[in-house]
PDB file of N, CA and C in Angstrom:
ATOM      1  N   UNK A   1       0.840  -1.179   0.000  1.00  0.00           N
ATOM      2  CA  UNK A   1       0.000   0.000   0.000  1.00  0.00           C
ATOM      3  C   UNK A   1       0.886   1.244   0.000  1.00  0.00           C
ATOM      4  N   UNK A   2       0.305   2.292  -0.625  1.00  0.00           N
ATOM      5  CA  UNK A   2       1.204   3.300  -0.977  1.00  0.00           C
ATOM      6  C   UNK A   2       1.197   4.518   0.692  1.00  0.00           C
ATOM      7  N   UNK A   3       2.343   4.725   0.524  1.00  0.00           N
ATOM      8  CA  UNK A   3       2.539   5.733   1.961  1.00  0.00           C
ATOM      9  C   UNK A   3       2.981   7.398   1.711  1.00  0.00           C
ATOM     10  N   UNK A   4       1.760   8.065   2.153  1.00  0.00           N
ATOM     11  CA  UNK A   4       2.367   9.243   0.986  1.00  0.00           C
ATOM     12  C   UNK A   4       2.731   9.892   2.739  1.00  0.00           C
ATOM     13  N   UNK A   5       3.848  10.844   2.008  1.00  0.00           N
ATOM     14  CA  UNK A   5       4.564  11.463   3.076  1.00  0.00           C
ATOM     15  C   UNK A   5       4.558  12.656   3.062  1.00  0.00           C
ATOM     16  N   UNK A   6       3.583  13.082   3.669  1.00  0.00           N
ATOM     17  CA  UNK A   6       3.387  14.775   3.695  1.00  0.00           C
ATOM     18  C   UNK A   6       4.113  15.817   3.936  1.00  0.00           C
ATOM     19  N   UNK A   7       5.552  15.613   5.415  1.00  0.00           N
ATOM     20  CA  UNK A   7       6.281  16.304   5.737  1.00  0.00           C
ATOM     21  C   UNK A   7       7.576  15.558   5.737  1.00  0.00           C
ATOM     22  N   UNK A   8       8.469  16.255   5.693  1.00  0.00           N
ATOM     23  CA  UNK A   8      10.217  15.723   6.428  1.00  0.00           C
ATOM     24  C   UNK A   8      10.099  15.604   8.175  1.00  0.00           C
ATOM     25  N   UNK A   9      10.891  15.094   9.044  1.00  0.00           N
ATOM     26  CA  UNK A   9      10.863  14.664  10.086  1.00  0.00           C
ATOM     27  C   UNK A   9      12.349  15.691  10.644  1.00  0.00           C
ATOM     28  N   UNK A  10      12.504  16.589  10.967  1.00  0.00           N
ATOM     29  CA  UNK A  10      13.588  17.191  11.705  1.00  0.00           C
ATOM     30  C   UNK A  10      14.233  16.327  12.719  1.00  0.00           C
ATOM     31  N   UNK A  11      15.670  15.690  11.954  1.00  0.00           N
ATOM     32  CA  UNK A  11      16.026  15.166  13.153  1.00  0.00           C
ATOM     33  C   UNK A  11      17.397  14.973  13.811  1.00  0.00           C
ATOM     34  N   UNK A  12      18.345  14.708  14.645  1.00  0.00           N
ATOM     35  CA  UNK A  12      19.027  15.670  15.403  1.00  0.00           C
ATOM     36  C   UNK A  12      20.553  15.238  14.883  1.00  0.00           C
ATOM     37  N   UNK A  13      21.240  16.625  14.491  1.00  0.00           N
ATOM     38  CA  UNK A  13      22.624  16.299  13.443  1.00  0.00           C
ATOM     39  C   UNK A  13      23.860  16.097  14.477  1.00  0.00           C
ATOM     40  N   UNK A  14      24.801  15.566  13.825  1.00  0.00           N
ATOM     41  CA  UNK A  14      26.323  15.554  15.048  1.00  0.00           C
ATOM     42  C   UNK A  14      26.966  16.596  13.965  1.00  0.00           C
ATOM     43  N   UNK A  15      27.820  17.126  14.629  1.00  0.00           N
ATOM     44  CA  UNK A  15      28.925  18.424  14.174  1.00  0.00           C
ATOM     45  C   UNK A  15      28.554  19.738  14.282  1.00  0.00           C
ATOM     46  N   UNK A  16      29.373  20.601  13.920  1.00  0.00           N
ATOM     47  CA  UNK A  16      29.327  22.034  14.775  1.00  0.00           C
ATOM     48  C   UNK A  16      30.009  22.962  13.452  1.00  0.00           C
ATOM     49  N   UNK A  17      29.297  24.170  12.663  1.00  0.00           N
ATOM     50  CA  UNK A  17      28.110  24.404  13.350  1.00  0.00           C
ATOM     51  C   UNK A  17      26.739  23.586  13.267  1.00  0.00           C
ATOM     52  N   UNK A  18      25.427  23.434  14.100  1.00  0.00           N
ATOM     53  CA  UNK A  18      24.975  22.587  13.475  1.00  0.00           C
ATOM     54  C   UNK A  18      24.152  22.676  12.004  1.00  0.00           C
ATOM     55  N   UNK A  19      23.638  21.754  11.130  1.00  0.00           N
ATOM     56  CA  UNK A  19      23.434  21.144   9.995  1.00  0.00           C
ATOM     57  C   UNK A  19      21.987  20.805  10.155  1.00  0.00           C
ATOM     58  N   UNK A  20      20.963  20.698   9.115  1.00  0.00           N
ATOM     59  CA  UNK A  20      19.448  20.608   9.160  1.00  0.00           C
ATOM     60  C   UNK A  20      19.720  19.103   8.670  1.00  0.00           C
ATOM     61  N   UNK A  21      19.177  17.953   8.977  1.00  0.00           N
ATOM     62  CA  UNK A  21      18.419  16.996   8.413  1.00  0.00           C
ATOM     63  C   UNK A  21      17.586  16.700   8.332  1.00  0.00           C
ATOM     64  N   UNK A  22      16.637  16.969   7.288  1.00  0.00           N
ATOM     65  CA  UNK A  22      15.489  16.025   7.347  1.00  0.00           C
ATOM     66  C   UNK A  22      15.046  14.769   6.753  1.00  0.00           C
ATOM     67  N   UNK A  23      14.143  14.070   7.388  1.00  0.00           N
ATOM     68  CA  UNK A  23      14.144  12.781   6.991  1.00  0.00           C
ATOM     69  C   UNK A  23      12.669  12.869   6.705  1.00  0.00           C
ATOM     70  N   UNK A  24      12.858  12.035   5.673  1.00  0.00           N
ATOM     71  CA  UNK A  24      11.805  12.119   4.634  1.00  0.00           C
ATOM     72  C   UNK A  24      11.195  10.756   4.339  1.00  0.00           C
ATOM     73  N   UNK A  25      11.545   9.754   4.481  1.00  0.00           N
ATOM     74  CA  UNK A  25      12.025   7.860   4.552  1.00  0.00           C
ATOM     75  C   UNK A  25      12.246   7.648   5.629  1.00  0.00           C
ATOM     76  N   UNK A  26      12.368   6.744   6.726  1.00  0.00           N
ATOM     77  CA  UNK A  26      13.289   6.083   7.476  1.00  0.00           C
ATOM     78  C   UNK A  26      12.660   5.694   9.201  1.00  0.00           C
ATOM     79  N   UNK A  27      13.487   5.361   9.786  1.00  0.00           N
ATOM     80  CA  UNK A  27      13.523   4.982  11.420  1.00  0.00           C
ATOM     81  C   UNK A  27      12.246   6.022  12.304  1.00  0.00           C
ATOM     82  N   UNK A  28      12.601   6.860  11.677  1.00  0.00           N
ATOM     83  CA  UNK A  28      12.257   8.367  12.835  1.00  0.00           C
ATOM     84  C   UNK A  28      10.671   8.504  11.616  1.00  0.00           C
ATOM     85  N   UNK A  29      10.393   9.208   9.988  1.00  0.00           N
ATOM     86  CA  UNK A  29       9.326   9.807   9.626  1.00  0.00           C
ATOM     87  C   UNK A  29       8.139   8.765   8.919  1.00  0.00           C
ATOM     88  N   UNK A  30       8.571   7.489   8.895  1.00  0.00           N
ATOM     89  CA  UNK A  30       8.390   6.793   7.930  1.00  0.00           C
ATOM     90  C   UNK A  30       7.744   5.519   8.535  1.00  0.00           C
ATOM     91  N   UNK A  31       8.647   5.015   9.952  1.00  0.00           N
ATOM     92  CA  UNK A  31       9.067   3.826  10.303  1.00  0.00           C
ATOM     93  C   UNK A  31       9.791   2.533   9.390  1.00  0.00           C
ATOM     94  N   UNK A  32      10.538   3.248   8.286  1.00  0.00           N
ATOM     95  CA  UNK A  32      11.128   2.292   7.509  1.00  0.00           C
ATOM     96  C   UNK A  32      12.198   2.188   8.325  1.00  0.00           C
ATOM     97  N   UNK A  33      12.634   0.613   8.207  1.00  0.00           N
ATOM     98  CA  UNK A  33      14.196   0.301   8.465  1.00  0.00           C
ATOM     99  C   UNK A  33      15.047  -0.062   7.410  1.00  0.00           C
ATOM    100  N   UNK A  34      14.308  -0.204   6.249  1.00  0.00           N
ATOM    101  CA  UNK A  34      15.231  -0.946   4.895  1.00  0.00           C
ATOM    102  C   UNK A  34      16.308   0.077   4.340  1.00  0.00           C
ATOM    103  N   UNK A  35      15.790   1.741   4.506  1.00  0.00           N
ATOM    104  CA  UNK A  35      16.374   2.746   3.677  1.00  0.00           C
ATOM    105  C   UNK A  35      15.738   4.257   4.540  1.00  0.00           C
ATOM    106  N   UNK A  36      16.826   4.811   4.321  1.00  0.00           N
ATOM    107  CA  UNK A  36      16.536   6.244   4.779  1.00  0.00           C
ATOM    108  C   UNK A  36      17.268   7.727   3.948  1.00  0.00           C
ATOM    109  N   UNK A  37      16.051   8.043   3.258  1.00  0.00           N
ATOM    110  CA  UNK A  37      16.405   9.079   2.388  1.00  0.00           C
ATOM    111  C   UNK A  37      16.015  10.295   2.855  1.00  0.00           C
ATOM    112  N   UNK A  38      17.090  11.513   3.313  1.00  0.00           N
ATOM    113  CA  UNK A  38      17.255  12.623   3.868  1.00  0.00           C
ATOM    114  C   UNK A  38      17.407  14.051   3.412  1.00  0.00           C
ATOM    115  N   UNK A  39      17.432  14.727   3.233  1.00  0.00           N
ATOM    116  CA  UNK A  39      17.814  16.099   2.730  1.00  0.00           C
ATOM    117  C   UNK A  39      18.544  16.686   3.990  1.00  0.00           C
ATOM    118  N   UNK A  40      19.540  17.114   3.688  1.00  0.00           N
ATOM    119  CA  UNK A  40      20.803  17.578   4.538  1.00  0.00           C
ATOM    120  C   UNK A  40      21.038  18.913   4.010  1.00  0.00           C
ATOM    121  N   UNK A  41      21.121  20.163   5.163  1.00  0.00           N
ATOM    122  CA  UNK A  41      21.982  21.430   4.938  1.00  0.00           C
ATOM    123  C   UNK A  41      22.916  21.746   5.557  1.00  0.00           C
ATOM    124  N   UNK A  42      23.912  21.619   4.989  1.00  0.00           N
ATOM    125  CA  UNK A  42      25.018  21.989   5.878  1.00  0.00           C
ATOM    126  C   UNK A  42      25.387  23.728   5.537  1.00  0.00           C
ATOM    127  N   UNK A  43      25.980  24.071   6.456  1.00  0.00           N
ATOM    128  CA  UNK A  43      26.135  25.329   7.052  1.00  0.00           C
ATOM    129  C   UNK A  43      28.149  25.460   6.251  1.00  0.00           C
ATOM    130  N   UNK A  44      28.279  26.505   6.068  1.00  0.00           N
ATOM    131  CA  UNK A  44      30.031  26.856   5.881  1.00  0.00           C
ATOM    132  C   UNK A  44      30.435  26.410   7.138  1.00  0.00           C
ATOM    133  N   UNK A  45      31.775  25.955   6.832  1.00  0.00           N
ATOM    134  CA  UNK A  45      31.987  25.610   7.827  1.00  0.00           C
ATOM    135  C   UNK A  45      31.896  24.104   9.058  1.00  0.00           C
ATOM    136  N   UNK A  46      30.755  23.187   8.472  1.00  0.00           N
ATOM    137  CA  UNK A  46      30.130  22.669   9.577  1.00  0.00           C
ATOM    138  C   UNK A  46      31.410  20.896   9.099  1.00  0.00           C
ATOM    139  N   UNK A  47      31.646  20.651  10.252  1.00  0.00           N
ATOM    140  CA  UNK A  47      32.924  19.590  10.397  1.00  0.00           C
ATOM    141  C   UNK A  47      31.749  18.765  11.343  1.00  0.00           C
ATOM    142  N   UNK A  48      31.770  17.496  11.297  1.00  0.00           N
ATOM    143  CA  UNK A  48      31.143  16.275  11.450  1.00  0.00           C
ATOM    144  C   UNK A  48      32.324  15.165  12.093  1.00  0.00           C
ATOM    145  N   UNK A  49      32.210  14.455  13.487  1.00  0.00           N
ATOM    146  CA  UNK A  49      33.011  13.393  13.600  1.00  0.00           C
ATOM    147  C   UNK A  49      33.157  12.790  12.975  1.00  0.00           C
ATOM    148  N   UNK A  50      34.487  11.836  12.783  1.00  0.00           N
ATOM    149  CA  UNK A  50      34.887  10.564  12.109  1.00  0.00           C
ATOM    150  C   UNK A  50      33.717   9.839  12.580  1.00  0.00           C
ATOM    151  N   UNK A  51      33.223   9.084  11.443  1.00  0.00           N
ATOM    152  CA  UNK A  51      32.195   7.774  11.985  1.00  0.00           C
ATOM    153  C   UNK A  51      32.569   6.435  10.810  1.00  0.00           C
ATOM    154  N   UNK A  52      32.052   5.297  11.474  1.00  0.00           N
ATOM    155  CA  UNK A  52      32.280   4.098  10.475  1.00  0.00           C
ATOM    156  C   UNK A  52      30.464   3.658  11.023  1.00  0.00           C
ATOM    157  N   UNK A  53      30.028   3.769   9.449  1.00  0.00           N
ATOM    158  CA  UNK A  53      28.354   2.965   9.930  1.00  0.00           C
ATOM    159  C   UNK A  53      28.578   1.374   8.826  1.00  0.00           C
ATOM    160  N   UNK A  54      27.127   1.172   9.691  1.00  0.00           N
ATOM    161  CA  UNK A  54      26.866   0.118   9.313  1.00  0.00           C
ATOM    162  C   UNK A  54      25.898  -0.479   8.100  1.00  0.00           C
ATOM    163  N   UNK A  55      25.838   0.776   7.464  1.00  0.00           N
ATOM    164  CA  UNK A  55      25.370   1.261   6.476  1.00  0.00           C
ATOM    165  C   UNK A  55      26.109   1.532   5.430  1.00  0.00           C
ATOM    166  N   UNK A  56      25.515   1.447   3.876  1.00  0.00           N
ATOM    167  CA  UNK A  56      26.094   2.008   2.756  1.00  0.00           C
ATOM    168  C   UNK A  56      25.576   3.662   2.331  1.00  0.00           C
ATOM    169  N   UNK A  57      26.398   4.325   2.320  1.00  0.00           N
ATOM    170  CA  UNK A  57      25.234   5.637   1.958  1.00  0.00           C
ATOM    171  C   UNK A  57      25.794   6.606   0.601  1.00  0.00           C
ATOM    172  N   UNK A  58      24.583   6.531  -0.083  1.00  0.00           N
ATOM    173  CA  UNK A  58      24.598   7.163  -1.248  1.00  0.00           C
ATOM    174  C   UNK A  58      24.366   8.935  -1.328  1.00  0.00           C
ATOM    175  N   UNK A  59      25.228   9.219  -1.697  1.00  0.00           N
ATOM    176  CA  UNK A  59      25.277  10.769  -1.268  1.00  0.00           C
ATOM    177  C   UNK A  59      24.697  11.817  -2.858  1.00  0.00           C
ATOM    178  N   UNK A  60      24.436  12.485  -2.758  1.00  0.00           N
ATOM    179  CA  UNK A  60      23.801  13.868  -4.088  1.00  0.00           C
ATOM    180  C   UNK A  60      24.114  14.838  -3.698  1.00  0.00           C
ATOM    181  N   UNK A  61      24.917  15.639  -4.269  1.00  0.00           N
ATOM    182  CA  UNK A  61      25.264  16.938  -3.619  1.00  0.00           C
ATOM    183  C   UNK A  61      24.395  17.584  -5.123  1.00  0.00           C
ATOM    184  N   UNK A  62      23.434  18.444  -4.131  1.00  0.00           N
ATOM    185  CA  UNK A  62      22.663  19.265  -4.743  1.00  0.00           C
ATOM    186  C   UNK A  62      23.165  21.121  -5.065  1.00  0.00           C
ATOM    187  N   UNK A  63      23.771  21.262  -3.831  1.00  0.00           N
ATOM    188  CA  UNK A  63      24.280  23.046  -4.097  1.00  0.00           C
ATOM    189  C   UNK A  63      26.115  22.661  -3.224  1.00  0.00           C
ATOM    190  N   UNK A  64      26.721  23.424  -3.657  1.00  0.00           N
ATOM    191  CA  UNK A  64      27.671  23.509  -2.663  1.00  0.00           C
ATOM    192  C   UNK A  64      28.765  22.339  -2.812  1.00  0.00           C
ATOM    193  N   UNK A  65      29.576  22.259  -1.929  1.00  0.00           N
ATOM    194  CA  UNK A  65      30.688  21.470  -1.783  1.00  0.00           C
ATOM    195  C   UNK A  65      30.466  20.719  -0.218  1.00  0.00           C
ATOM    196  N   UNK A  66      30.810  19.562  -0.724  1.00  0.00           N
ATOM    197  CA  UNK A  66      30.522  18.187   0.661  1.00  0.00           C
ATOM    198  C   UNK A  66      31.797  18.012   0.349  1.00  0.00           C
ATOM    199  N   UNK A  67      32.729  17.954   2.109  1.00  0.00           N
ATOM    200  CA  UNK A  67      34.146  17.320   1.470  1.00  0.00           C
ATOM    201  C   UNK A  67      33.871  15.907   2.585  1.00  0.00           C
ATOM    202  N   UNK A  68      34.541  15.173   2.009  1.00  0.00           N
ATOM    203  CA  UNK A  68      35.004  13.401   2.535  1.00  0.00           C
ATOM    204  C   UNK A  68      36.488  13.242   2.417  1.00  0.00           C
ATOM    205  N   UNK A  69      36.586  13.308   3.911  1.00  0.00           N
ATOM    206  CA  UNK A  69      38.400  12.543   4.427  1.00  0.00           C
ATOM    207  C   UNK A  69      37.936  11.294   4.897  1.00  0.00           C
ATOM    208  N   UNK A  70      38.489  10.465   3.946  1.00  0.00           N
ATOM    209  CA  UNK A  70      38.398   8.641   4.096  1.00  0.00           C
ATOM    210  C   UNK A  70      39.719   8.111   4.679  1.00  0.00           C
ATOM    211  N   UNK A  71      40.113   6.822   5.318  1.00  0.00           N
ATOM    212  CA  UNK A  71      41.567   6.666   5.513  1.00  0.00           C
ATOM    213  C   UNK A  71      42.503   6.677   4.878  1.00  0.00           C
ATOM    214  N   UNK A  72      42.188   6.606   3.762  1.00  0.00           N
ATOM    215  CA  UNK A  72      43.264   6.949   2.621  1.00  0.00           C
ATOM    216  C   UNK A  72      43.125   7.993   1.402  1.00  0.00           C
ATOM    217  N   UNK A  73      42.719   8.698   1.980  1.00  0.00           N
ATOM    218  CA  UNK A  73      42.268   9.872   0.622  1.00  0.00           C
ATOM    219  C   UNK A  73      40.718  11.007   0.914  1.00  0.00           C
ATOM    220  N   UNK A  74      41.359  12.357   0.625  1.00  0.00           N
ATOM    221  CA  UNK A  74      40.322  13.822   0.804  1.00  0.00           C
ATOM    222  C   UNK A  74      39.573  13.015  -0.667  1.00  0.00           C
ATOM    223  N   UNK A  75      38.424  13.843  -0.815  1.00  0.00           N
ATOM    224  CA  UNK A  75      37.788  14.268  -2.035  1.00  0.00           C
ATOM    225  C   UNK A  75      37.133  15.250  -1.806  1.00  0.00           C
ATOM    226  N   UNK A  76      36.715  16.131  -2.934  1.00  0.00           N
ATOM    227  CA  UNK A  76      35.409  17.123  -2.551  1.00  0.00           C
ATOM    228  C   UNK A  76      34.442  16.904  -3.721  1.00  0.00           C
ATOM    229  N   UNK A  77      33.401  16.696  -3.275  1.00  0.00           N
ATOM    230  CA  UNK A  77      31.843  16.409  -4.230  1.00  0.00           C
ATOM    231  C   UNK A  77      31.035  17.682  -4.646  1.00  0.00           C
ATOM    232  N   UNK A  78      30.809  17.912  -5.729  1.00  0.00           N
ATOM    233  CA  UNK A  78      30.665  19.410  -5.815  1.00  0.00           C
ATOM    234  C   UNK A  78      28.916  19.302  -6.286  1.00  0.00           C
ATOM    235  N   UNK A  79      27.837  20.208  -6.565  1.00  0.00           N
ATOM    236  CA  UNK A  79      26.907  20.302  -6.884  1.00  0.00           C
ATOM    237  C   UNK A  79      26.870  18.717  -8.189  1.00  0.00           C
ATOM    238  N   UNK A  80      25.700  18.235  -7.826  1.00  0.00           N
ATOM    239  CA  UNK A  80      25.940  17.722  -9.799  1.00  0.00           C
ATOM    240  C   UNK A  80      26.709  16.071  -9.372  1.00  0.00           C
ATOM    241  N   UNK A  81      27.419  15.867  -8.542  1.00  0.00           N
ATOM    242  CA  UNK A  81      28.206  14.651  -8.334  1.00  0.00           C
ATOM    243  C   UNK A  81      27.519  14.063  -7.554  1.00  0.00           C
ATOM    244  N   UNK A  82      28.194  12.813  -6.958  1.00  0.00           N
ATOM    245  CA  UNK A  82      27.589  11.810  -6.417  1.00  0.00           C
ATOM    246  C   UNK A  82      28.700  11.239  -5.398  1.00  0.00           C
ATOM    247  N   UNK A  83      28.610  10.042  -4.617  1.00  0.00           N
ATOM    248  CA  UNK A  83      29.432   9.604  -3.647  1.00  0.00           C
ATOM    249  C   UNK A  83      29.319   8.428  -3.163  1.00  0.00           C
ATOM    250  N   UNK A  84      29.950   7.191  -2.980  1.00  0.00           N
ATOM    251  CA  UNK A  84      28.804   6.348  -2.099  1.00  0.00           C
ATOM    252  C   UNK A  84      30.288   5.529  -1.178  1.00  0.00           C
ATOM    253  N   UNK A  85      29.552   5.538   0.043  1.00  0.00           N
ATOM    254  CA  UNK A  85      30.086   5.071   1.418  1.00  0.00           C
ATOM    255  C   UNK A  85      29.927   3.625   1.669  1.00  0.00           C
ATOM    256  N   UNK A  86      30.645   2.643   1.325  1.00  0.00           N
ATOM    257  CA  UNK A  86      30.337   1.520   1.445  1.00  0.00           C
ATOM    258  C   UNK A  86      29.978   1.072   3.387  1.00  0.00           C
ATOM    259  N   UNK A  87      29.150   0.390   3.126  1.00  0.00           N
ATOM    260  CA  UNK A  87      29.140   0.047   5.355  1.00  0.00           C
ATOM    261  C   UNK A  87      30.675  -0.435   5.557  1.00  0.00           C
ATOM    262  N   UNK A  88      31.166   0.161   6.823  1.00  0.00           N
ATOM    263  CA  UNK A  88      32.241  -0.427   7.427  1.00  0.00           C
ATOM    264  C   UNK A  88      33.669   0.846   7.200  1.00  0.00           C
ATOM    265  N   UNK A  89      33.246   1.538   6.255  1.00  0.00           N
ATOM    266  CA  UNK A  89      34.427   2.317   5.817  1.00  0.00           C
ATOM    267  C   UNK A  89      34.138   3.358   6.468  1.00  0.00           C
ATOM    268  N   UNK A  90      35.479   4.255   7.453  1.00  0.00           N
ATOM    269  CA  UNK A  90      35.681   5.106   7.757  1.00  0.00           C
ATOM    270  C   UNK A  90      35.971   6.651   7.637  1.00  0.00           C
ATOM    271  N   UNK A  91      34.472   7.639   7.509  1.00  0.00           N
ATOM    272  CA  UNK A  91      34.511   8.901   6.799  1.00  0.00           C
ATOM    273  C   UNK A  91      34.194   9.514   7.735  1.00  0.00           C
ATOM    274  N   UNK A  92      34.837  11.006   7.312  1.00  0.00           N
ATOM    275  CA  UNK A  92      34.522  12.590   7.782  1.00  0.00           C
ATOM    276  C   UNK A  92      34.178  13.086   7.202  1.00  0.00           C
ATOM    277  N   UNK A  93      32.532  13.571   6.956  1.00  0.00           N
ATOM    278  CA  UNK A  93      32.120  14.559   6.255  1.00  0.00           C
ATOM    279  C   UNK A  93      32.156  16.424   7.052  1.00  0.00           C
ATOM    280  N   UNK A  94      32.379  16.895   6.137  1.00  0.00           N
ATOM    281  CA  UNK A  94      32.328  18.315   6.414  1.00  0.00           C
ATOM    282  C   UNK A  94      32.084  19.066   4.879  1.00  0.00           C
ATOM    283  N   UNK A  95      31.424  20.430   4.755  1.00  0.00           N
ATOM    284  CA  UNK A  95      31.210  21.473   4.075  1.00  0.00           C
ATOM    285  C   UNK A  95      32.438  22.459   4.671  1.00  0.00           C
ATOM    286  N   UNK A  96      33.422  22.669   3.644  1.00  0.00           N
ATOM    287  CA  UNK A  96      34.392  23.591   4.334  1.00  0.00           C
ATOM    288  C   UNK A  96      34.072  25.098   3.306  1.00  0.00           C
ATOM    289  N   UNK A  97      33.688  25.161   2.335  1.00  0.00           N
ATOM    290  CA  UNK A  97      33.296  26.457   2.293  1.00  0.00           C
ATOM    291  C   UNK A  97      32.018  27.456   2.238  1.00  0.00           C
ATOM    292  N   UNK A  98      32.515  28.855   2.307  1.00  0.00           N
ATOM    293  CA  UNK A  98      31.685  29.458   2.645  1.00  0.00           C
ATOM    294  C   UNK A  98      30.035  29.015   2.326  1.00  0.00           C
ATOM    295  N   UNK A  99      29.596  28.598   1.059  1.00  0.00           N
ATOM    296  CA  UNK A  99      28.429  28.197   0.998  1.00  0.00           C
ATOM    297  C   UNK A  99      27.884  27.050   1.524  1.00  0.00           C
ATOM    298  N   UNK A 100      28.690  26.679   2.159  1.00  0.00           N
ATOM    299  CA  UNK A 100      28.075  24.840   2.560  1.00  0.00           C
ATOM    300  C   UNK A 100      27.641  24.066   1.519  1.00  0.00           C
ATOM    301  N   UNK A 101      27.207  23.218   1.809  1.00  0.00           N
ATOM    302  CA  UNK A 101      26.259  22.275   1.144  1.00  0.00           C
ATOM    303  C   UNK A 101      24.777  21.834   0.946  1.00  0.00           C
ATOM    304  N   UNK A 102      24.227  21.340   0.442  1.00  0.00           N
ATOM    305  CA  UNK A 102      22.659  20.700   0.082  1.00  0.00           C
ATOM    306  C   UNK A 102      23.444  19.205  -0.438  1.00  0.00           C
ATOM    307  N   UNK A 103      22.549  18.529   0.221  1.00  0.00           N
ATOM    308  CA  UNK A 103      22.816  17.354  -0.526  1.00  0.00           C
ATOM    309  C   UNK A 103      21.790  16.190  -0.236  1.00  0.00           C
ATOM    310  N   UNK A 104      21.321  15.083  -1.007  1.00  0.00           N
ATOM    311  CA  UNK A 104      20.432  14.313  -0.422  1.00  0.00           C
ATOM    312  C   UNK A 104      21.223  12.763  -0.038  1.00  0.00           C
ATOM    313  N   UNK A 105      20.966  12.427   1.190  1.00  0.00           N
ATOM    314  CA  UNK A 105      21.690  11.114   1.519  1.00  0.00           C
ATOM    315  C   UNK A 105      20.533   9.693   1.728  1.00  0.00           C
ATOM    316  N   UNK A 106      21.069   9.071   0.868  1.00  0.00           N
ATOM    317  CA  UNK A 106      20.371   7.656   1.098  1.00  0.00           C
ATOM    318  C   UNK A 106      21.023   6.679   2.278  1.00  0.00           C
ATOM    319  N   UNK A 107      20.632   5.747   2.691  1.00  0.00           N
ATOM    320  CA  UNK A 107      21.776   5.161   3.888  1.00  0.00           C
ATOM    321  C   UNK A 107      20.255   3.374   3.389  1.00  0.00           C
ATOM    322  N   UNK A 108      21.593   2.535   3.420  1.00  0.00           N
ATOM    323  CA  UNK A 108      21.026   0.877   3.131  1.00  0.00           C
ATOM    324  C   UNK A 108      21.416   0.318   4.579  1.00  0.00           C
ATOM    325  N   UNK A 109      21.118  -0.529   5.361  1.00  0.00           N
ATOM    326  CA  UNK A 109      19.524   0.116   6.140  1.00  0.00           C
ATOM    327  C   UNK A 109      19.572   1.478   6.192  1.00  0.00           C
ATOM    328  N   UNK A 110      18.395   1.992   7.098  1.00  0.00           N
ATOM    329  CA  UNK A 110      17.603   2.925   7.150  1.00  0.00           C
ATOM    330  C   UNK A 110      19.383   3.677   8.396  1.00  0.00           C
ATOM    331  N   UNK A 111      19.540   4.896   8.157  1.00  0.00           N
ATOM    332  CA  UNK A 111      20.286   5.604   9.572  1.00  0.00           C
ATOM    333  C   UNK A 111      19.614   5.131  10.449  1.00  0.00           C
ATOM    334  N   UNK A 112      20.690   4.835  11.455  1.00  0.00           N
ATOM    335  CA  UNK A 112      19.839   4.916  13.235  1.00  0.00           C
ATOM    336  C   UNK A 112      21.196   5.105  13.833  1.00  0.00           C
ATOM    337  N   UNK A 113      21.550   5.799  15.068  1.00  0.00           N
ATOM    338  CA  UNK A 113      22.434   6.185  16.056  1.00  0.00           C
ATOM    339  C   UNK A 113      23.235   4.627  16.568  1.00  0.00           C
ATOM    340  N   UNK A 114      22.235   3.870  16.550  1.00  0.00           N
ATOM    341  CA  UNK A 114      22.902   2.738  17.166  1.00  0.00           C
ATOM    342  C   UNK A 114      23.860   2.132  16.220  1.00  0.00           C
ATOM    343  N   UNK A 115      23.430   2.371  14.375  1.00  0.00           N
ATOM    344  CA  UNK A 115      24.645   1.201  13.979  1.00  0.00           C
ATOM    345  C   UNK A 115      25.526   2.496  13.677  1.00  0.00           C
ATOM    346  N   UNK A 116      25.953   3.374  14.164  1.00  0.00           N
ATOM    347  CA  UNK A 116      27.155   4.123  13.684  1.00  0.00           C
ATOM    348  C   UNK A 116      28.109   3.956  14.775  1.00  0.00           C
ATOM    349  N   UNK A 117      29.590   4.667  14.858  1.00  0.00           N
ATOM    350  CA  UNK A 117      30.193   4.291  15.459  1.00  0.00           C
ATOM    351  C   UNK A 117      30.982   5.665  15.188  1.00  0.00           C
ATOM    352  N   UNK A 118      30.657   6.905  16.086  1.00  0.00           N
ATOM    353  CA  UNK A 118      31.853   7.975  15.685  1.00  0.00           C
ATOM    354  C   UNK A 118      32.728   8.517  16.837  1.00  0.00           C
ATOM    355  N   UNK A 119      34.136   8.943  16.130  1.00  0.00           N
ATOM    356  CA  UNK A 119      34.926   9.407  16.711  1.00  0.00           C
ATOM    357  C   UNK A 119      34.496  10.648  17.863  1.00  0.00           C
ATOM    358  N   UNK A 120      35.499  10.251  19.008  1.00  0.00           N
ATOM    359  CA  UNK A 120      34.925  11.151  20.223  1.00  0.00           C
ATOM    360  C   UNK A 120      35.748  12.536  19.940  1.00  0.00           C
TER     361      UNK A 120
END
């Protein structure tokens, strides 16, 4: 049966400054656990702990620059590109310039706090 989704679900970001997510799919607006598809704003500036999930996540950078420090290698994802985080691999996302970012993130399962694992 079809589930129409009227609003995004505001729900609560790690890093500083903080970053809008909304969830649109998933754990928290949806009650899906299979997939969780988000719309993310990041702010200039906004740096995010190291985390390793347990998840794969497919990234869209819609406006702006998303940068990813992986253990072996920076990249920066610019408007127009794409990204994807295999589960188990260790990333830092941050928006380091002035405009931040837009971007939409998919995550295989759904995000939840419990399967991530980030740096203190």
């Amino acid at each position: 049966m079809a589930q129409f989704i009227k609003n995004p679900t505001i729900v609560p970001a790690a890093g500083h400054p903080p970053k809008t997510i909304e969830e649109y799919i998933g754990r928290v607006n949806s009650n899906t656990n299979s997939v969780s598809i988000a719309r993310m704003q990041s702010p200039g500036g906004w740096v995010e702990p190291g985390q390793v999930g347990q998840f794969t996540e497919y990234t869209i950078v819609l406006k702006g620059t998303l940068h990813l420090k992986l253990q072996d290698q920076d990249m920066d994802i610019d408007a127009g590109q794409a990204v994807i985080v295999e589960a188990g691999e260790w990333v830092q996302y941050s928006s380091p310039t002035p405009e931040g970012a837009e971007y939409i993130a998919v995550s295989l399962p759904a995000f939840a706090p419990d399967i991530v694992t980030r740096n203190k």
